[in-house]
Protein backbone atom coordinates (compact mmCIF):
# COMPACT_ATOMS: atom_id res chain seq x y z
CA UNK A 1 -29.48 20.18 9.05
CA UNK A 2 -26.44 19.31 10.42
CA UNK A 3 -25.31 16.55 7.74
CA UNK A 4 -25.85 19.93 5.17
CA UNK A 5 -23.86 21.99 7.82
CA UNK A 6 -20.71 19.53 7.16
CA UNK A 7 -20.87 19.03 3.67
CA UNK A 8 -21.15 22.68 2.55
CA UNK A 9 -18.27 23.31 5.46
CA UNK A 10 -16.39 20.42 3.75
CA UNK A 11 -17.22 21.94 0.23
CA UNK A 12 -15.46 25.56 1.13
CA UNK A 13 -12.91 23.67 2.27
CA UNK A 14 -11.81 22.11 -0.95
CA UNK A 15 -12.53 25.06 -2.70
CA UNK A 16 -10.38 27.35 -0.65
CA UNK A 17 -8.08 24.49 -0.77
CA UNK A 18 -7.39 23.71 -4.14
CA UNK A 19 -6.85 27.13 -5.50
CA UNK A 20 -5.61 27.07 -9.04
CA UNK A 21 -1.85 26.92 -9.33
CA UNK A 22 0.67 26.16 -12.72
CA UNK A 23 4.12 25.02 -13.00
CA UNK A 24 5.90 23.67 -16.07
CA UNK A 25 6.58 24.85 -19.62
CA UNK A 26 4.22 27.92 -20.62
CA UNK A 27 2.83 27.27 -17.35
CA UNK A 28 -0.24 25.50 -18.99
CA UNK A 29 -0.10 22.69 -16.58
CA UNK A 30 -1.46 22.56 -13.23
CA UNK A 31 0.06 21.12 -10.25
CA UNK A 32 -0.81 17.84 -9.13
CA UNK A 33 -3.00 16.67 -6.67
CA UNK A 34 -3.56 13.87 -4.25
CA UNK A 35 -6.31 12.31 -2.51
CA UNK A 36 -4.98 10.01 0.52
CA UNK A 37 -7.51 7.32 1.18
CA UNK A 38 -8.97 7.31 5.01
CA UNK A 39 -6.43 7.14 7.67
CA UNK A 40 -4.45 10.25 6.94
CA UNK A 41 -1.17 10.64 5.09
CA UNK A 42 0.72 10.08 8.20
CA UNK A 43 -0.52 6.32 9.03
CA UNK A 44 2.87 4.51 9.26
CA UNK A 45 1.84 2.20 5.82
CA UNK A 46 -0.21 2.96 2.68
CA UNK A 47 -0.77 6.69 2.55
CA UNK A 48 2.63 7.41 4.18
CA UNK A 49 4.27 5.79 1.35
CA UNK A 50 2.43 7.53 -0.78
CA UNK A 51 3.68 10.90 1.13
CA UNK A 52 7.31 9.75 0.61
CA UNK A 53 6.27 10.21 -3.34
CA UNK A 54 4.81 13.43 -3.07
CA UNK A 55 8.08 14.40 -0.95
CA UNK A 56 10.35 13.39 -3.49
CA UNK A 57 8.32 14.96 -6.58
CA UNK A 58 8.31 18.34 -4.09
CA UNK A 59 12.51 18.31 -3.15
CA UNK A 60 13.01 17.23 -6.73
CA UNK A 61 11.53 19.77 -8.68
CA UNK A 62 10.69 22.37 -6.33
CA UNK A 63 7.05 22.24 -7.56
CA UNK A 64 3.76 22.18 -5.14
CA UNK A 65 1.08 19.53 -4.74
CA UNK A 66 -2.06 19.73 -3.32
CA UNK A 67 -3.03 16.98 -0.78
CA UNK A 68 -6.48 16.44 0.87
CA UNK A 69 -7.15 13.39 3.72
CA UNK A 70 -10.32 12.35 3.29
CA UNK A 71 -12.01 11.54 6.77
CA UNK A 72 -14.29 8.68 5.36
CA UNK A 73 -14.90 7.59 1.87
CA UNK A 74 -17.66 10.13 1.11
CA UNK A 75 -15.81 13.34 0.58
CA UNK A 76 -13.37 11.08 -2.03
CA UNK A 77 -15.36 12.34 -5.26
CA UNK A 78 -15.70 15.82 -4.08
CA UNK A 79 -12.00 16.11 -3.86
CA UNK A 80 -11.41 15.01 -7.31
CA UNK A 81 -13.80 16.86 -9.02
CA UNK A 82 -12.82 20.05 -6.79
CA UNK A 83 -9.22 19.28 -8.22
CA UNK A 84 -9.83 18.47 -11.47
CA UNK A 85 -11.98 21.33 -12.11
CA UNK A 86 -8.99 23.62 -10.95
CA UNK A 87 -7.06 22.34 -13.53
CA UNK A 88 -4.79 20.11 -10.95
CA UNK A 89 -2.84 17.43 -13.24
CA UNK A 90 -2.96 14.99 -12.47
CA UNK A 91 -5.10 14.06 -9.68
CA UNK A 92 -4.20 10.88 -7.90
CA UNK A 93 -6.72 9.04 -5.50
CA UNK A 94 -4.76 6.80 -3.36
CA UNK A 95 -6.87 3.33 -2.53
CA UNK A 96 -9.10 0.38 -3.85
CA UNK A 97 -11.66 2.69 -2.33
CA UNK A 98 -11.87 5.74 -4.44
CA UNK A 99 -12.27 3.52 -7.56
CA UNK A 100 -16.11 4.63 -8.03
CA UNK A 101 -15.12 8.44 -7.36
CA UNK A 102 -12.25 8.14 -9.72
CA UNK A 103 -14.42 6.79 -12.66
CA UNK A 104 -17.25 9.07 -12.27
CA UNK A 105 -14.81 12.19 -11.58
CA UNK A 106 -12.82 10.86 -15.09
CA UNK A 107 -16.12 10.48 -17.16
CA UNK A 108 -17.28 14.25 -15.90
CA UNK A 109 -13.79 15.68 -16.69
CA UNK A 110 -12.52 13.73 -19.36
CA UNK A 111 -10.07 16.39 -20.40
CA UNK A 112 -8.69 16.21 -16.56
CA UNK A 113 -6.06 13.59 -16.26
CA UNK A 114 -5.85 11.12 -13.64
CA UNK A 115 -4.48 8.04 -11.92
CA UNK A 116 -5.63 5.85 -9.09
CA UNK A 117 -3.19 3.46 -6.69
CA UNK A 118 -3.70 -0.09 -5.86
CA UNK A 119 -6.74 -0.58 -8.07
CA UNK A 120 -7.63 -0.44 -11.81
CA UNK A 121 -10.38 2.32 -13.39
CA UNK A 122 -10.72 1.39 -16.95
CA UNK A 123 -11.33 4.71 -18.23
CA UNK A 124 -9.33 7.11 -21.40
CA UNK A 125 -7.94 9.52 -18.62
CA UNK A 126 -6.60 7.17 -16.03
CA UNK A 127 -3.76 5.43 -15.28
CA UNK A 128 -3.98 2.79 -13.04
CA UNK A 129 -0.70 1.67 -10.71
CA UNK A 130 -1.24 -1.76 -9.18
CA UNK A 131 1.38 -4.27 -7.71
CA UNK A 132 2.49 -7.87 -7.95
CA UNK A 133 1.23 -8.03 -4.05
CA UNK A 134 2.20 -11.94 -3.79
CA UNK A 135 5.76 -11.41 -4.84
CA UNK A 136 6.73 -9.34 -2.21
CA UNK A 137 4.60 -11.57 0.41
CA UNK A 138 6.85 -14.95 -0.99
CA UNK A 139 9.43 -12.98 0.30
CA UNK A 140 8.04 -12.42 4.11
CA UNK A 141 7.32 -15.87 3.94
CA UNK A 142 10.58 -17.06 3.39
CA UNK A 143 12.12 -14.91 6.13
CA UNK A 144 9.15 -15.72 8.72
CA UNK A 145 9.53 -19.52 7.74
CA UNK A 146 13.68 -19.37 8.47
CA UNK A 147 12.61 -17.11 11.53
CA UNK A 148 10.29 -19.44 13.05
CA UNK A 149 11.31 -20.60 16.02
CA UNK A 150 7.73 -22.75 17.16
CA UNK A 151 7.04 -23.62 13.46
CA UNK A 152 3.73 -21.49 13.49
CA UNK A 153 3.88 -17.83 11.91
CA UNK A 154 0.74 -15.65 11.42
CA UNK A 155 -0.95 -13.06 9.17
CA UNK A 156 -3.12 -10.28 9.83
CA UNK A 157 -4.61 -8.90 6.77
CA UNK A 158 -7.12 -5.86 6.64
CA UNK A 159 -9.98 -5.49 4.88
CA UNK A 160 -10.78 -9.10 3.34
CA UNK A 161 -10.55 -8.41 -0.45
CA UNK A 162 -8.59 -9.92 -3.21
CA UNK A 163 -5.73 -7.64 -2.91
CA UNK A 164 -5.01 -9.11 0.82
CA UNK A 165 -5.92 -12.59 -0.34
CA UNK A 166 -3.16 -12.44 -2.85
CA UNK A 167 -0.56 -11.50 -0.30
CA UNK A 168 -2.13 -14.00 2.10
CA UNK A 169 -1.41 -16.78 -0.92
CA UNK A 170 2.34 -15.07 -1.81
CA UNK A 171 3.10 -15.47 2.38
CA UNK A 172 1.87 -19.07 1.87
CA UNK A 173 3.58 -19.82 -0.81
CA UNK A 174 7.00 -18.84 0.63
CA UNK A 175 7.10 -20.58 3.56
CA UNK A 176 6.00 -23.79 2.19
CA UNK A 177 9.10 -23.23 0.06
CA UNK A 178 11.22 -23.23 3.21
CA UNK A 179 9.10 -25.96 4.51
CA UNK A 180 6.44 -27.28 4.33
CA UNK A 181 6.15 -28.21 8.18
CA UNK A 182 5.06 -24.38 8.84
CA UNK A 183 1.70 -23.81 10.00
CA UNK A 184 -0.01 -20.50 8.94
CA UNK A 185 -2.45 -18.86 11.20
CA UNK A 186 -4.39 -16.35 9.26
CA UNK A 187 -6.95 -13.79 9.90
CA UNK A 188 -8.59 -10.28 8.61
CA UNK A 189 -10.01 -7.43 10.85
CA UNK A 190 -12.95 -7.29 8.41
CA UNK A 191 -15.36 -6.74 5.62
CA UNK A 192 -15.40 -2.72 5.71
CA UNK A 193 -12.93 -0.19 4.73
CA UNK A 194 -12.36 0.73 8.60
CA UNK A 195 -10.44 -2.59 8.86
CA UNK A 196 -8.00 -0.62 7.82
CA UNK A 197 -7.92 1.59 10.72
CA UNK A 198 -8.76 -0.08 13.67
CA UNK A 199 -4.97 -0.86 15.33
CA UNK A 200 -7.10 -2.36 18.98
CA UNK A 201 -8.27 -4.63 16.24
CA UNK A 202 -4.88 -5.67 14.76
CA UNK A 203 -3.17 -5.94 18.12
CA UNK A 204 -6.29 -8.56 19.61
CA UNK A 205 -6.04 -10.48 16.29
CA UNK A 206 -2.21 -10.71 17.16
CA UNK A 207 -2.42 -11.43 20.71
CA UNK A 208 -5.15 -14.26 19.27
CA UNK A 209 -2.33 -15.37 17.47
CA UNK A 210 0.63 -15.53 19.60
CA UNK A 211 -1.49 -17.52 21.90
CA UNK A 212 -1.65 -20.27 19.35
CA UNK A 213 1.83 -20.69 19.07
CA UNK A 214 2.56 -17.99 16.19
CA UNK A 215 6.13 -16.24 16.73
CA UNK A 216 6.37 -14.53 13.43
CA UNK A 217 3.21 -12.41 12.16
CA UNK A 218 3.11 -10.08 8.98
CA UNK A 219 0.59 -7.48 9.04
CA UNK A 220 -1.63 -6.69 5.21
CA UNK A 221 -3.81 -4.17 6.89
CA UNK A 222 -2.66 -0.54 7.05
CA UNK A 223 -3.48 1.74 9.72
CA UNK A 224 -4.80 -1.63 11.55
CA UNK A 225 -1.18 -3.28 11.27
CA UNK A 226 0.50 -0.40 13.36
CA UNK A 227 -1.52 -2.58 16.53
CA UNK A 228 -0.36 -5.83 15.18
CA UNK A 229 3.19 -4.60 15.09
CA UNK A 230 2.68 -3.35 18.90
CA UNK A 231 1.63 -6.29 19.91
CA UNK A 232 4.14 -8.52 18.63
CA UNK A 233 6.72 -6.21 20.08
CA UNK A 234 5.24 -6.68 23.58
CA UNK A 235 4.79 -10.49 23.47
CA UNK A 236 8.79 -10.25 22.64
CA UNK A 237 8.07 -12.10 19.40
CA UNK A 238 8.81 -11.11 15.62
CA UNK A 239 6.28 -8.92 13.46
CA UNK A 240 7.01 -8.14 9.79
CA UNK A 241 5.90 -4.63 8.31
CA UNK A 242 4.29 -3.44 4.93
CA UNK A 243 3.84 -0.70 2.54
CA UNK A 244 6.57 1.57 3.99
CA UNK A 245 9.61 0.33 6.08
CA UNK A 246 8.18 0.15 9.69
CA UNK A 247 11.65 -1.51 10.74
CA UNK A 248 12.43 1.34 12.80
CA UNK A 249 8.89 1.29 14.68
CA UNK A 250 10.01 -1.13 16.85
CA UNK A 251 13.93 -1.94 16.27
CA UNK A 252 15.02 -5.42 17.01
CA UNK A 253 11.14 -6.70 16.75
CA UNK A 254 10.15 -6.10 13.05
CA UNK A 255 11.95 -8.58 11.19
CA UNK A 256 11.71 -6.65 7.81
CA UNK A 257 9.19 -4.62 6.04
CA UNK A 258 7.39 -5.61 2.68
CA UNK A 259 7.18 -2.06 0.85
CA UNK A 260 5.14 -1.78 -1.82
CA UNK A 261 6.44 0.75 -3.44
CA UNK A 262 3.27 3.35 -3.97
CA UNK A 263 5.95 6.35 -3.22
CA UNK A 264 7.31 5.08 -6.91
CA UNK A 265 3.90 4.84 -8.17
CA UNK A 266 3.04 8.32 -6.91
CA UNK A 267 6.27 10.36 -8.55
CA UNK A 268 5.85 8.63 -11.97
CA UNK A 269 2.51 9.80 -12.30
CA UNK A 270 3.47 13.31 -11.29
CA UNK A 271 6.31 13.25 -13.31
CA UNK A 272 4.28 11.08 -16.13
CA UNK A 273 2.34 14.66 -16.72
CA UNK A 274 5.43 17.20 -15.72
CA UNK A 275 7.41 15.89 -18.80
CA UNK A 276 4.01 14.85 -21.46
CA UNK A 277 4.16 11.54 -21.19
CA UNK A 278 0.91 10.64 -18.96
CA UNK A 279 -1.01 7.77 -20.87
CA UNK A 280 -3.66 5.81 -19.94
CA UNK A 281 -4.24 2.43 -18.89
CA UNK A 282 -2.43 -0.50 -16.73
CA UNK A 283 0.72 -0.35 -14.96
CA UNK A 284 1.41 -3.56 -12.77
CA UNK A 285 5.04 -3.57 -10.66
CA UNK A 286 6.67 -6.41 -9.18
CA UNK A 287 9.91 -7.01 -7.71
CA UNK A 288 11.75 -6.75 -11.38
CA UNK A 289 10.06 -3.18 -11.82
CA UNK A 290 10.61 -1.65 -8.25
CA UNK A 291 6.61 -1.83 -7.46
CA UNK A 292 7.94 -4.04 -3.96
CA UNK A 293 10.79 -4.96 -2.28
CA UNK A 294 11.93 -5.68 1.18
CA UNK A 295 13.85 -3.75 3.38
CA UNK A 296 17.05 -4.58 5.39
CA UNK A 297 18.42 -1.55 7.76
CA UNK A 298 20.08 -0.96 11.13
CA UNK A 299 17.05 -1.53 12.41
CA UNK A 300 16.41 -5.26 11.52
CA UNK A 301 20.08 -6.50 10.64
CA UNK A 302 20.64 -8.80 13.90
CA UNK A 303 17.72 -10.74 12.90
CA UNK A 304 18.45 -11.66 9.24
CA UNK A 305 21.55 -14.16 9.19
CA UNK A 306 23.52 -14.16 6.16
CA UNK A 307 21.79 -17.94 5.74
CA UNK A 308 18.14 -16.24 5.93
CA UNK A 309 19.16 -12.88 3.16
CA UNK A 310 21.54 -14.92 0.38
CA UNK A 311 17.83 -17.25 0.68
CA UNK A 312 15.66 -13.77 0.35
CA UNK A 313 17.53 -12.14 -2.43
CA UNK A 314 17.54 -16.00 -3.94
CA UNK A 315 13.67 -16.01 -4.54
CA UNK A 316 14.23 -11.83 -5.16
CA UNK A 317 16.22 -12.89 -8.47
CA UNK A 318 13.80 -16.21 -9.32
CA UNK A 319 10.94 -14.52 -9.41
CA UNK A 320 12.17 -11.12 -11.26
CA UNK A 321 13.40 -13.62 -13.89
CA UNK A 322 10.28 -15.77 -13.80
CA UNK A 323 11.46 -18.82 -12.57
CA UNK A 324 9.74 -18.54 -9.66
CA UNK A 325 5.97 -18.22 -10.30
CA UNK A 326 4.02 -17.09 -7.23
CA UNK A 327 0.23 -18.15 -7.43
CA UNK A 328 -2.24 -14.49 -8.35
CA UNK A 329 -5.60 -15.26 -6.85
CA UNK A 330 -6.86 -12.78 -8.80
CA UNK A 331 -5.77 -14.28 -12.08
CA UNK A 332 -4.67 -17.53 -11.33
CA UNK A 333 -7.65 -18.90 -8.98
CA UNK A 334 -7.67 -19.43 -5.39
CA UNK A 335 -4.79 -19.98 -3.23
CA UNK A 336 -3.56 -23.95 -3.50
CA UNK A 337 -2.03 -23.69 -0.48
CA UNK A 338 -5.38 -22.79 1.84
């Protein structure tokens, strides 16, 4: 009785929610929508970036969005089809984890149009942002291998799936390119979705870390990360950031941030619809299409020398004009370097 309690208490919620809106010409488009995958928009990584898109889209062109946090990866295909029924255009699901409500919402509303972030639904109404993930990790390794003071750097990933295995192999790859003395301690915070939100998690796999000699650790695991990050800071050692710049979460400790830019992502499928030019299928972004870069501010600047960024935006220029190849575990095989 009480499961049915929630879900018809989550079901009024989404309808009262996503009451139907319009903007654009003849006002026969709806607004868009988003989805944030579990963690909230406001978790320091994935969905915040994500938030910086629907920022931009809102200052931009003045127009709404609807935006619903899912608590857990259940109420995912009820908040598509509630916003895709409404007419929302076009609804975005942020996360590997709403692919199965994105396909079934798309086959039941295949007039609706929508797009997914980070993983690829083969369907006629969706377009499907994913990223070069290993380019932008070549880059962290670079820096963490110049960083390196003990020769040992880590990685914490998230959720063990191909996505973080690829950034694992990218991290890898660029520090063996600095040298190929540094040793790579690597570990993920598990098999479920909620390694992606367990920062006690990231922080013990850090500490884990540091005790082995690592003085440099990336984080590739969202919500979890923001604990990795912490506990770098207090071992007085160097963490590196992704998705969104997390420089400033601990100035002077986060060497640089990784962003993968799904706040790019987000607005071009907004705007994608806004001016009729949504179309279906693959979009993949690297470093030479702005899908990731790495971030330098006032936050980070007394740790990169000159030596360590001319070196960064180096392998930034390489790879964007593929003559640096950074091993895909996803296409290429696994990782040579493991």
């Amino acid at each position: 009785m009480r499961t049915i309690t929630r879900l018809l208490v989550v079901a009024a919620m989404l309808s009262a929610f996503v009451a139907p809106a319009a903007w654009g010409a003849g006002g026969d488009v709806g607004e868009p929508a988003i989805v944030y995958s579990v963690g909230g928009k406001f978790d320091g990584s994935f969905n915040e970036s994500a938030f910086a898109g629907v920022t931009r889209f809102k200052e931009e062109t003045g127009s709404g969005v609807r935006e619903f946090e899912i608590a857990r990866d259940a109420q995912s295909l009820q908040a598509l089809r509630s916003f895709a029924g409404h007419a929302y255009a076009p609804v975005v699901a942020i996360g590997f984890n709403q692919a199965g409500a994105v396909e079934q919402a798309a086959a039941e509303f295949p007039d609706a149009r929508f797009a997914i972030v980070d993983m690829v639904v083969d369907a006629p109404n969706v377009a499907s942002y994913v990223f070069k993930e290993q380019e932008g990790a070549y880059i962290a390794g670079v820096l963490a291998a110049m960083a390196t003071k003990s020769g040992t750097i880590g990685f914490v990933g998230g959720m063990d799936i191909p996505i973080i295995r690829r950034f694992l192999c990218g991290y890898r790859q660029g520090a063996a390119s600095v040298s190929g003395d540094v040793k790579v301690i690597a570990n993920m915070a598990g098999d479920t979705p909620a390694a992606f939100v367990d920062p006690a998690r990231g922080a013990e796999l850090a500490r884990s870390q540091i005790d082995s000699g690592a003085d440099v650790i990336i984080q590739a695991a969202g919500g979890t990360g923001i604990g990795v990050l912490q506990a770098a800071s207090d071992a007085g050692i160097l963490g590196i950031g992704t998705d969104s710049n997390q420089n400033g979460l601990h100035p002077g400790r986060v060497l640089t941030s990784i962003r993968k830019r799904v706040d790019n992502a987000v607005y071009d499928s907004f705007m994608a619809v806004r001016e009729g030019r949504f179309e279906p299928g693959i979009r993949v972004l690297g470093l030479a299409d702005g899908g990731m870069d790495w971030v330098l501010d006032d936050n980070n600047a007394d740790l990169v020398t000159p030596h360590m960024k001319a070196a960064a935006d180096a392998a930034v220029a390489a790879i964007s004009q593929g003559q640096i190849k950074v091993h895909d575990v996803v296409a290429d095989g696994p990782c040579p370097l493991e």
